[in-house]
Protein backbone atom coordinates (compact mmCIF):
# COMPACT_ATOMS: atom_id res chain seq x y z
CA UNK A 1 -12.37 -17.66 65.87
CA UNK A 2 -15.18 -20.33 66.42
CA UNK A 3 -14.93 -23.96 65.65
CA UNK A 4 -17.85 -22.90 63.23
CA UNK A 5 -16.05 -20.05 61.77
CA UNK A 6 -13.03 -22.06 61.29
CA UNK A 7 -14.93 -24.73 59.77
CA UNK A 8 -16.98 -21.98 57.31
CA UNK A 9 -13.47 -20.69 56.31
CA UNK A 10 -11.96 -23.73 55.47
CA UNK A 11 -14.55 -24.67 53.63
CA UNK A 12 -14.45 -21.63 51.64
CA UNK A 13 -10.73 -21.76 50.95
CA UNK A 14 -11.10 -25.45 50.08
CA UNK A 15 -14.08 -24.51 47.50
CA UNK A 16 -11.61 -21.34 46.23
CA UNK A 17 -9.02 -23.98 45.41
CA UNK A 18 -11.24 -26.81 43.58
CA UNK A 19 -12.16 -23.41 41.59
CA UNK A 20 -8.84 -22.67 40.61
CA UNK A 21 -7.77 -25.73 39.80
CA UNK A 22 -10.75 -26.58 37.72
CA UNK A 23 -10.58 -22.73 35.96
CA UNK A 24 -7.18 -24.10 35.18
CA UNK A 25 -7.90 -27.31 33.79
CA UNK A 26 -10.84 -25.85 31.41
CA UNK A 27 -8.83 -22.55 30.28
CA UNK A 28 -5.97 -25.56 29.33
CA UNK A 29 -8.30 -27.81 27.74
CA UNK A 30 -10.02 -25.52 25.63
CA UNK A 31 -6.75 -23.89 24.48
CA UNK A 32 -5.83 -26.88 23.51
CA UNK A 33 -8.91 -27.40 21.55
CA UNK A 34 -8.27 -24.46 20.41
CA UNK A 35 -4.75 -25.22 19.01
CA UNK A 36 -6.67 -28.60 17.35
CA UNK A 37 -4.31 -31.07 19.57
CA UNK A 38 -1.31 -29.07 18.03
CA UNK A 39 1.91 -30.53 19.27
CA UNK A 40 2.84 -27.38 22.14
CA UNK A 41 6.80 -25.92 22.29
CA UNK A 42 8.77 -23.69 23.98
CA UNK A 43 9.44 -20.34 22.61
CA UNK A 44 10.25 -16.63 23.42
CA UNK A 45 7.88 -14.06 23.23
CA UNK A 46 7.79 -10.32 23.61
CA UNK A 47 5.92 -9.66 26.52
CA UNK A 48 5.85 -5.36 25.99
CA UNK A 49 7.06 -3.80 23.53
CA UNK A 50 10.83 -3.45 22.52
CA UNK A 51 12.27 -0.13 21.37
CA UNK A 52 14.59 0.10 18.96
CA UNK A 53 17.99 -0.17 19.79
CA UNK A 54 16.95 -2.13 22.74
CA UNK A 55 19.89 -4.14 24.13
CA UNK A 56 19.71 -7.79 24.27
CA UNK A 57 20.48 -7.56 27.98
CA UNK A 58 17.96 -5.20 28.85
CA UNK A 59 15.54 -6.87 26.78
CA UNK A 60 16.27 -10.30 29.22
CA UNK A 61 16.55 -8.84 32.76
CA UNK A 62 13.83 -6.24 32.09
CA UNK A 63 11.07 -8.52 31.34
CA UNK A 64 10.73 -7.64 27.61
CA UNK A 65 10.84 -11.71 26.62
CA UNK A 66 9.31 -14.47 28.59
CA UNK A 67 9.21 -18.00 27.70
CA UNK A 68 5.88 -19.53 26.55
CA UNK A 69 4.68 -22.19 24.69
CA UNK A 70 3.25 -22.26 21.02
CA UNK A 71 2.02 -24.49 18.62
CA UNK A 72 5.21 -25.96 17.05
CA UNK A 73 3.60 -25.19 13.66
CA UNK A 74 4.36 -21.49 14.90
CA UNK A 75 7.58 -21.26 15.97
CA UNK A 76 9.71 -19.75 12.85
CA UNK A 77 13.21 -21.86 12.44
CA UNK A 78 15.04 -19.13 13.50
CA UNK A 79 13.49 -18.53 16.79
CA UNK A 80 15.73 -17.98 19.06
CA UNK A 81 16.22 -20.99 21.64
CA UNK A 82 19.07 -19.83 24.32
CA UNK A 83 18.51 -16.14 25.54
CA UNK A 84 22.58 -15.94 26.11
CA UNK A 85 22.20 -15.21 21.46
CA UNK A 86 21.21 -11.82 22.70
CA UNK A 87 24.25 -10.64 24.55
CA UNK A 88 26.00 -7.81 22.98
CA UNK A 89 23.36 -7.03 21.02
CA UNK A 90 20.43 -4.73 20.37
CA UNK A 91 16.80 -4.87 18.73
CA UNK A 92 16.82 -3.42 14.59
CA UNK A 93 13.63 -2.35 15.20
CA UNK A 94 10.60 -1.83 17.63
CA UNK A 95 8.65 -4.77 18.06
CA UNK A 96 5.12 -5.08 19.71
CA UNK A 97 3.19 -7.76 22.14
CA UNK A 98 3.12 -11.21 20.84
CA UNK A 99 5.57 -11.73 18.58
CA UNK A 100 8.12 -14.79 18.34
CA UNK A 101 11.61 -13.68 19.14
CA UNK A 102 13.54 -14.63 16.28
CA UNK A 103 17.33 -14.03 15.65
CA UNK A 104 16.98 -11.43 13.03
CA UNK A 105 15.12 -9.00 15.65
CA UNK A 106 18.02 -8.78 17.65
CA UNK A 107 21.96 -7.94 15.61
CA UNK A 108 25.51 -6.31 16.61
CA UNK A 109 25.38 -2.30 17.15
CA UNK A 110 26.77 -2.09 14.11
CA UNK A 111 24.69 -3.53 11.79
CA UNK A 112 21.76 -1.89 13.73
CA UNK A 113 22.94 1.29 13.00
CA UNK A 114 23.50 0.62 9.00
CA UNK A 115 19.68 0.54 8.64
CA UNK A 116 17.26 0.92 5.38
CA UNK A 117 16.03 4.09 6.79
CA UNK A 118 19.51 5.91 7.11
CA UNK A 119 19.46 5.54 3.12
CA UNK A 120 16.40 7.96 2.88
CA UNK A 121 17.47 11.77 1.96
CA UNK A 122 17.16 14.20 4.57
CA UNK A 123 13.60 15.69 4.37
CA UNK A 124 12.37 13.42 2.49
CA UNK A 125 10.46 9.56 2.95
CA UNK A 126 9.97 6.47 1.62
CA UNK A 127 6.67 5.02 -0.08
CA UNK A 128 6.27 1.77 -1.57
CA UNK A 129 3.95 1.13 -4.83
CA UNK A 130 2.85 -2.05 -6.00
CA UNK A 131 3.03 -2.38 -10.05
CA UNK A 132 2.63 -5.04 -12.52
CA UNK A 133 5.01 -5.53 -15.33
CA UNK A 134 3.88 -3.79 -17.87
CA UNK A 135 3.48 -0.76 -15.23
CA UNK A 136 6.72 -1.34 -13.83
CA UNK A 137 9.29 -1.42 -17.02
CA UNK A 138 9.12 -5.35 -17.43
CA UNK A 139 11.25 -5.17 -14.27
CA UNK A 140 14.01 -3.72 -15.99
CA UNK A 141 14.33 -0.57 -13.48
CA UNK A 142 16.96 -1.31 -10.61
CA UNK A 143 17.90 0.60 -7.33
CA UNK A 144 19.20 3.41 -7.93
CA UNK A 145 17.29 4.37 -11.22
CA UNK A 146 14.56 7.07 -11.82
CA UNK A 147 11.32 6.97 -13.48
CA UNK A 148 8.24 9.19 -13.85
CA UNK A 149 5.24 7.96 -12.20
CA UNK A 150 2.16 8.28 -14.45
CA UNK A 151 -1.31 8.03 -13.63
CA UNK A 152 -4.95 8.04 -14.72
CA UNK A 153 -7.05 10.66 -13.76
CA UNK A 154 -10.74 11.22 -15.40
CA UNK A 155 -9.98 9.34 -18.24
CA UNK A 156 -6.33 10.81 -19.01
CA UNK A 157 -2.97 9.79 -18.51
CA UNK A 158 -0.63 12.41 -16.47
CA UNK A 159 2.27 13.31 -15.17
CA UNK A 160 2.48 12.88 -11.23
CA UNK A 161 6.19 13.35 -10.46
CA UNK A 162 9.44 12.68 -12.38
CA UNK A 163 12.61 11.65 -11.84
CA UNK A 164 11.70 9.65 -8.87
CA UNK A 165 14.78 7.67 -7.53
CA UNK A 166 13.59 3.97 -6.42
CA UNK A 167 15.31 3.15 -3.10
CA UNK A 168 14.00 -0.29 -3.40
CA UNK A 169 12.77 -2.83 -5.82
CA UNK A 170 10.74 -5.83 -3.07
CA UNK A 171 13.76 -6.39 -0.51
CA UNK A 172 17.01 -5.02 -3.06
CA UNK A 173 18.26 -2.09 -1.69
CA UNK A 174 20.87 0.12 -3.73
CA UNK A 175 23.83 -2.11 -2.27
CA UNK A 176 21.86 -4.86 -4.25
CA UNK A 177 21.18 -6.39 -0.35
CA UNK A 178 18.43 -7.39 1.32
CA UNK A 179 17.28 -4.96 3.82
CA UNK A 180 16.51 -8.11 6.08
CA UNK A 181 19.17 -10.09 5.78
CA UNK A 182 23.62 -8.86 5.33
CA UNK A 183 24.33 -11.58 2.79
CA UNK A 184 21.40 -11.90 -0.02
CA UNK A 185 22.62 -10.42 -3.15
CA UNK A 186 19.91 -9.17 -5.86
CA UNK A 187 17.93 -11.36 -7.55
CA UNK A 188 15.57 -11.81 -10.82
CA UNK A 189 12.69 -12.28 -8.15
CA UNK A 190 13.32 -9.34 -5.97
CA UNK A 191 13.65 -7.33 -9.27
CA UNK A 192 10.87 -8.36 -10.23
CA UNK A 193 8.71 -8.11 -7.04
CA UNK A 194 6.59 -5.59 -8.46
CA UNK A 195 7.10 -3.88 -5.09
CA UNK A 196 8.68 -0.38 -5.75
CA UNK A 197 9.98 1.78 -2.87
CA UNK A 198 10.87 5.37 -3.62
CA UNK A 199 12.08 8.35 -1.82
CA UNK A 200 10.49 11.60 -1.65
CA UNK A 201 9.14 14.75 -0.11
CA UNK A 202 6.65 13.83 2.43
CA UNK A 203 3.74 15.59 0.57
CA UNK A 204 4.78 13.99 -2.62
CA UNK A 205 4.77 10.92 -0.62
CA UNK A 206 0.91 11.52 0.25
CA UNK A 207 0.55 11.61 -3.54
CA UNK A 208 0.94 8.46 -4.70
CA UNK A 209 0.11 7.03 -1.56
CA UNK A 210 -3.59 8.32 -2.36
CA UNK A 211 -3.12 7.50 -6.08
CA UNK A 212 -2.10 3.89 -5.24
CA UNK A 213 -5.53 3.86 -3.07
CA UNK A 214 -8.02 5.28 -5.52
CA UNK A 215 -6.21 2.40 -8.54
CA UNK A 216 -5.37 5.66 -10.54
CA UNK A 217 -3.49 3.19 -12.55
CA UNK A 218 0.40 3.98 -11.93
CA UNK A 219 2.81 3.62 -14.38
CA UNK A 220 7.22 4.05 -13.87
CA UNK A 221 8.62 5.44 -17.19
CA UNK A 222 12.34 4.79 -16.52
CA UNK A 223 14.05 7.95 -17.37
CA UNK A 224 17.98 8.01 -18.36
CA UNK A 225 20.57 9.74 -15.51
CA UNK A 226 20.41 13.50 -15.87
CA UNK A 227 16.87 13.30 -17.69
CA UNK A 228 15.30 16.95 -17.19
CA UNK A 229 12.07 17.50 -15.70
CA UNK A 230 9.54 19.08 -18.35
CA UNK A 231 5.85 20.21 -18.71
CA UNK A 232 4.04 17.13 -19.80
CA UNK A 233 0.50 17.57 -21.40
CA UNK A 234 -1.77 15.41 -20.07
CA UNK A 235 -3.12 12.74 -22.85
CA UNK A 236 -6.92 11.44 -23.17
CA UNK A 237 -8.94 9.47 -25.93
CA UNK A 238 -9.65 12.84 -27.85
CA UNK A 239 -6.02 14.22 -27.79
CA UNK A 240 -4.00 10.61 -28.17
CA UNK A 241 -3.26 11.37 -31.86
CA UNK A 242 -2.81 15.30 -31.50
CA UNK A 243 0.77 15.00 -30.97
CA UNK A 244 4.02 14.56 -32.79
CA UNK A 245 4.17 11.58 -35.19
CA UNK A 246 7.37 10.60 -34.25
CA UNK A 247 9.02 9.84 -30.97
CA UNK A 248 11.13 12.97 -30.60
């Protein structure tokens, strides 16, 4: 090589470096503008996504967590500090790009395996409903009760489904615990969370999922055990006093 090709070279590495360096310093200053000054920690992050059942080993030596730094503002209390938690134990539940490796995400084989989805019937799903109380029985209804989901269609009140069991009532499972967490015992607010999860047929599920989306106005009618289903009438303005006078 000539002294003036070794000299052009140099040059050019030497002007690839200032570039880097000064790329760096930017892309670090403006995330750090970006962050407004926020004070910067250390936390663990999934770097691909994490199957379920995932071990915590695999999850380390496979690359699934890396360590990076977030605004402290960010990092949950429970986020998980010493990757050595993980050992002997496997991911609850897939878990995308991004998020904050907390110690929740990550529990014995056991407890993975007693998950809120191995409560659901066989053939059938869950679907969640959001109600206020008067729609939702003053809160009375509890896991493990049925009700009869009415709804508004063209004016009328009707009969969707009935005897609907709730799985869930906001986090209370039947076992009165939280679905997140082994020790929480059911409360007045989960009760009242106005957040009803039921279990039924898929295309029942598709149902209410679209009469929760066009605000057909869905009401629970808490139904006693062994309550039989029945043809029920549908009720508008013009037929509201057509009925019986009394209640049975």
């Amino acid at each position: 090589m000539t002294p003036k090709r070794t000299v052009v070279v140099a040059v050019a590495v030497a002007v690839g470096v200032v570039a880097s360096v000064l790329s760096y310093v930017f892309l670090n200053d403006a995330q750090t503008r970006a962050y407004h000054n926020a004070k910067m920690v250390p936390a663990y992050v999934i770097a691909k996504p994490v199957p379920r059942t995932l071990s915590g080993a695999d999850a380390v030596n496979g690359g699934y967590v890396v360590e990076k730094k977030v605004p402290a503002e960010f990092r949950p209390p429970t986020a998980i500090t010493n990757l050595s938690s993980l050992q002997g134990k496997e991911a609850i539940a897939p878990f995308s790009v991004g998020q904050v490796l907390v110690g929740s995400m990550f529990v014995s084989p056991a407890a993975a395996a007693n998950t809120f989805s191995g409560q659901i019937p066989a053939g059938n799903v869950a679907v969640t409903v959001s109600v206020d109380q008067v729609h939702g029985v003053a809160g009375l209804a509890v896991p493990g009760d049925k009700v009869d989901l009415l709804i508004t269609v063209n004016n009328a009140e009707s009969s969707l489904l009935q005897n609907v069991p709730i799985l869930a009532i906001g986090q209370s499972t039947q076992a009165g615990v939280s679905s997140q967490t082994s020790n929480a015992t059911t409360t007045a607010s989960s009760t009242t969370s106005g957040l009803y999860t039921f279990a039924v047929a898929p295309s029942d599920a598709a149902r209410i999922a679209l009469a929760e989306q066009q605000n057909l106005g869905i009401y629970l009618a808490l139904v006693p055990p062994g309550n039989p289903v029945v043809s029920i009438p549908g009720v508008d303005p013009g037929s509201i006093l057509s009925g019986p006078q009394t209640s049975s």
